[in-house]
Structure formats: structure tokens, C-alpha cells
C-alpha atoms as a PDB file:
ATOM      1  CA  UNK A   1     130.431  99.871 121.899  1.00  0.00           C
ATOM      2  CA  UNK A   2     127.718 100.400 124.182  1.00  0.00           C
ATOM      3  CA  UNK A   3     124.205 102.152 123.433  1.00  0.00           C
ATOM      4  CA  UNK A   4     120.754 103.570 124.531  1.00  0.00           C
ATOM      5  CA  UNK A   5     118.180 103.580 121.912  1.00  0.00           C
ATOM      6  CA  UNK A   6     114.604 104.577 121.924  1.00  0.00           C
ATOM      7  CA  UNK A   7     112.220 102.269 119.923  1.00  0.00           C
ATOM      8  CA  UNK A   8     108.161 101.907 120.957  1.00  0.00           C
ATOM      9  CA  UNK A   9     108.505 104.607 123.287  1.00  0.00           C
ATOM     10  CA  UNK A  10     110.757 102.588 125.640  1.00  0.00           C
ATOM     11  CA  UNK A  11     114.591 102.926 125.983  1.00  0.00           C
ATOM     12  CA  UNK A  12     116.730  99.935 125.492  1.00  0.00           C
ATOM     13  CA  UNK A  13     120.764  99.738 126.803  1.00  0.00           C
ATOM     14  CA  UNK A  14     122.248  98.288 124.000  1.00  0.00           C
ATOM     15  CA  UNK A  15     125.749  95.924 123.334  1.00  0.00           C
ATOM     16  CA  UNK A  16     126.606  94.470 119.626  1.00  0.00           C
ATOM     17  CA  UNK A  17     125.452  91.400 119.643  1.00  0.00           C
ATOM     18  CA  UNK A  18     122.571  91.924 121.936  1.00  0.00           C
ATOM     19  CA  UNK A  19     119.204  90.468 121.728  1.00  0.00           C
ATOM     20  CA  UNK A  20     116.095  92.659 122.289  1.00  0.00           C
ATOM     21  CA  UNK A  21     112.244  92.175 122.047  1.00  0.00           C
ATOM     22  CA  UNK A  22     111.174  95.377 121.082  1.00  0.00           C
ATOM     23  CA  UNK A  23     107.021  96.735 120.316  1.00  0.00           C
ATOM     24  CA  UNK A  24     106.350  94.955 116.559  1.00  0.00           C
ATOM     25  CA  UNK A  25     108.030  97.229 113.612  1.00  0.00           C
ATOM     26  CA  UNK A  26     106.768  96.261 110.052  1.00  0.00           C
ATOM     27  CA  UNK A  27     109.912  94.760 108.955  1.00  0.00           C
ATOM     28  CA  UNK A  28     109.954  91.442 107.048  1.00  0.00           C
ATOM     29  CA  UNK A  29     111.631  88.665 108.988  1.00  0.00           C
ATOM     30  CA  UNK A  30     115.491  88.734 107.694  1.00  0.00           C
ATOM     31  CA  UNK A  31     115.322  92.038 107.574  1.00  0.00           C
ATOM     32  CA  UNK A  32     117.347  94.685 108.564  1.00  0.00           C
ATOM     33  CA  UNK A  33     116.448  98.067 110.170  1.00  0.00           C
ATOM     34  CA  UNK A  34     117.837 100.964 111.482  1.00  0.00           C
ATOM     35  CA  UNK A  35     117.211 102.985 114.708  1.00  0.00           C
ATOM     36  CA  UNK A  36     118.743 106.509 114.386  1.00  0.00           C
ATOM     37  CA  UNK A  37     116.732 107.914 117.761  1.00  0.00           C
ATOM     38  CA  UNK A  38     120.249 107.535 119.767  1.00  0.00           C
ATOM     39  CA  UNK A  39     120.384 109.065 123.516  1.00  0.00           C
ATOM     40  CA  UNK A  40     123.916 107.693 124.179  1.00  0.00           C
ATOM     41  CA  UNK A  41     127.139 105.771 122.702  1.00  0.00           C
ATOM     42  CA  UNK A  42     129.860 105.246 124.971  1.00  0.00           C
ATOM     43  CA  UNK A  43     128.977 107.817 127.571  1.00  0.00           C
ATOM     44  CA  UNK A  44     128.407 110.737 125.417  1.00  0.00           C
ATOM     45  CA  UNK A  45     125.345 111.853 125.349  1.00  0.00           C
ATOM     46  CA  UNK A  46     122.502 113.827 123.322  1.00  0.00           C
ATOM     47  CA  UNK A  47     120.160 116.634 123.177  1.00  0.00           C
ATOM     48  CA  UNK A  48     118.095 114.480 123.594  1.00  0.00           C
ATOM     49  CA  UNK A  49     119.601 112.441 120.210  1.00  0.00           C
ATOM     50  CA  UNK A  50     122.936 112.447 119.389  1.00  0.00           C
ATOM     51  CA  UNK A  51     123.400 113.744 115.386  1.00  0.00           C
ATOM     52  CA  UNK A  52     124.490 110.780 112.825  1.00  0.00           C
ATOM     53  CA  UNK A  53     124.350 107.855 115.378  1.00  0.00           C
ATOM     54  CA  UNK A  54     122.785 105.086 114.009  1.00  0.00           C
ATOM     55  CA  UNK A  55     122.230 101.230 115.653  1.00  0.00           C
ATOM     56  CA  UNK A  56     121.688  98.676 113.259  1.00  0.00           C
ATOM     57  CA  UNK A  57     120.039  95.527 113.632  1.00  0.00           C
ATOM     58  CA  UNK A  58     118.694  92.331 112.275  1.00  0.00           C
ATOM     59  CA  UNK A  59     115.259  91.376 112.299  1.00  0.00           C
ATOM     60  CA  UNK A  60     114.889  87.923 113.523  1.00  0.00           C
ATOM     61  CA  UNK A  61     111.465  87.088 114.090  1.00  0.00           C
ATOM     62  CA  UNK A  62     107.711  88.550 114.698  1.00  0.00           C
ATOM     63  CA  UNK A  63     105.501  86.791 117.566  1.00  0.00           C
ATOM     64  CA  UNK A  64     102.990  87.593 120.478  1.00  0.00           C
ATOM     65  CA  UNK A  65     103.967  87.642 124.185  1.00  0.00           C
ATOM     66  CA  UNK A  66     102.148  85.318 126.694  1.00  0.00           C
ATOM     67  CA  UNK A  67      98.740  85.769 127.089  1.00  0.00           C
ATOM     68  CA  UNK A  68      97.806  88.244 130.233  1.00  0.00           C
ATOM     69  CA  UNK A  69      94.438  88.182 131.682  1.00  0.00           C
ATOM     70  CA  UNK A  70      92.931  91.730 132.551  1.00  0.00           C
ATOM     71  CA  UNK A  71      90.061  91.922 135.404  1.00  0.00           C
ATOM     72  CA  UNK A  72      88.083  94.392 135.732  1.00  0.00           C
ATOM     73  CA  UNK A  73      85.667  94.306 139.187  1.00  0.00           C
ATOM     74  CA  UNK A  74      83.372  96.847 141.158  1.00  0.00           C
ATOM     75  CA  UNK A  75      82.417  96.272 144.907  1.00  0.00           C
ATOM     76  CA  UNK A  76      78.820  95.863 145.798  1.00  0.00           C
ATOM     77  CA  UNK A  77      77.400  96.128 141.898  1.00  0.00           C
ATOM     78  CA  UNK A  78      77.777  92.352 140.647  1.00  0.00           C
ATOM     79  CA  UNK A  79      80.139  93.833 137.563  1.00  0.00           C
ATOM     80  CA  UNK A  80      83.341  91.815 136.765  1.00  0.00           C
ATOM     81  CA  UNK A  81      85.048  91.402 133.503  1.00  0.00           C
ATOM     82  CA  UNK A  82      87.807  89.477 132.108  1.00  0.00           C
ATOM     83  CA  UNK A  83      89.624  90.091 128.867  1.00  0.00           C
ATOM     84  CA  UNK A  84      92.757  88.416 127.715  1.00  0.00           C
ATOM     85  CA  UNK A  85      95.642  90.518 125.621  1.00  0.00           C
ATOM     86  CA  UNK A  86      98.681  89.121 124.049  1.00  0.00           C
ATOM     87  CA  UNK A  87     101.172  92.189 122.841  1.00  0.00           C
ATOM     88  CA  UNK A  88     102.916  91.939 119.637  1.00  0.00           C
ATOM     89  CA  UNK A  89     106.542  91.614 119.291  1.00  0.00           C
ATOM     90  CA  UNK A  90     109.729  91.495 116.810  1.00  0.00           C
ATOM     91  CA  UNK A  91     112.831  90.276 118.057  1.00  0.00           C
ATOM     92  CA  UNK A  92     116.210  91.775 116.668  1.00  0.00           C
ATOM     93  CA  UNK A  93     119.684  91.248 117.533  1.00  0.00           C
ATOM     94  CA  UNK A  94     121.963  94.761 117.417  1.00  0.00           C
ATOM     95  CA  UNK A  95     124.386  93.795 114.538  1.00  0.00           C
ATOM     96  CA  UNK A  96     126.152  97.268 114.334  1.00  0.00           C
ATOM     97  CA  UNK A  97     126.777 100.352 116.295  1.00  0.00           C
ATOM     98  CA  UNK A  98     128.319 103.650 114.908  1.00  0.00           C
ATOM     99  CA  UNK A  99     128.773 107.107 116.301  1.00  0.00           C
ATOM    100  CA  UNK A 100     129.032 109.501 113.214  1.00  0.00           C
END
């Protein structure tokens, strides 16, 4: 079965067995969680969530991306800035997907 799912305000096309790194969820490692915001299974499609679809999924680990470095520079006025950000993440692996 095939999926969209919406999770951290991004949508994610979804297979069992499918590996995502999705914005950090406070789920212990091991866990298991459940993402009923469902926009499609198979083709069919919501309003804008289909009603009892539910994607499960195993947490698998929590981390923090690569570190970015974020400039910030004005012409003419001797300003520049540099800042560094590293965005949390959990990765979870789809374990289940059911329609109703």
C-alpha cells in the first residue's frame, strides 16, 4: 500500500517499509507512533484527510542534521553575520498502513 502523510507541516509519499526523517516528535526511541493526518492511500483521496486512515510507524532514532551556516550581509554598511543551525530530527520507518 502506498501513502501521503502530513507530519511537521511537510507531506511525505509513503511505502511499508519506508524510511523517513521527519521534524523531531517527542517519542522515545523504540517507540511507536501513529500519524492519522492521511491525504491519500492507494489513489483515493481526502477532504483534505481521509476518515479512519492511520500510518503506523516505528521510531528509530532522534539526531540533528548537518550543520548549515546562515549569512547575513548589507552592501556599503560594514554589517555581516554568521550563525550556524543544525535542525532536529527523528527517523522512523512506516511499519503499517491501513485504510479504515
Amino acid at each position: 500500500m502506498k501513502a501521503v502523510i502530513e507530519t511537521g507541516g511537510k507531506q511525505y509519499y509513503v511505502e511499508e517499509g519506508t524510511e523517513l526523517y521527519i521534524e523531531k516528535i517527542d517519542t522515545p526511541a523504540e517507540g511507536k507512533v501513529t500519524f492519522d493526518k492521511v491525504l491519500m492511500v492507494n489513489g483515493k483521496t481526502g477532504t483534505p484527510y481521509i476518515k479512519g486512515a492511520k500510518v503506523e510507524a516505528k521510531v528509530q532514532k532522534h539526531g540533528k542534521a548537518k550543520k548549515i551556516t546562515v549569512y547575513k550581509f548589507r552592501a556599503k554598511k560594514k554589517y555581516r553575520r554568521t550563525q550556524g543551525h543544525r535542525q532536529p530530527y527523528t527517523k522512523v520507518e512506516i511499519t503499517k498502513i491501513s485504510e479504515k
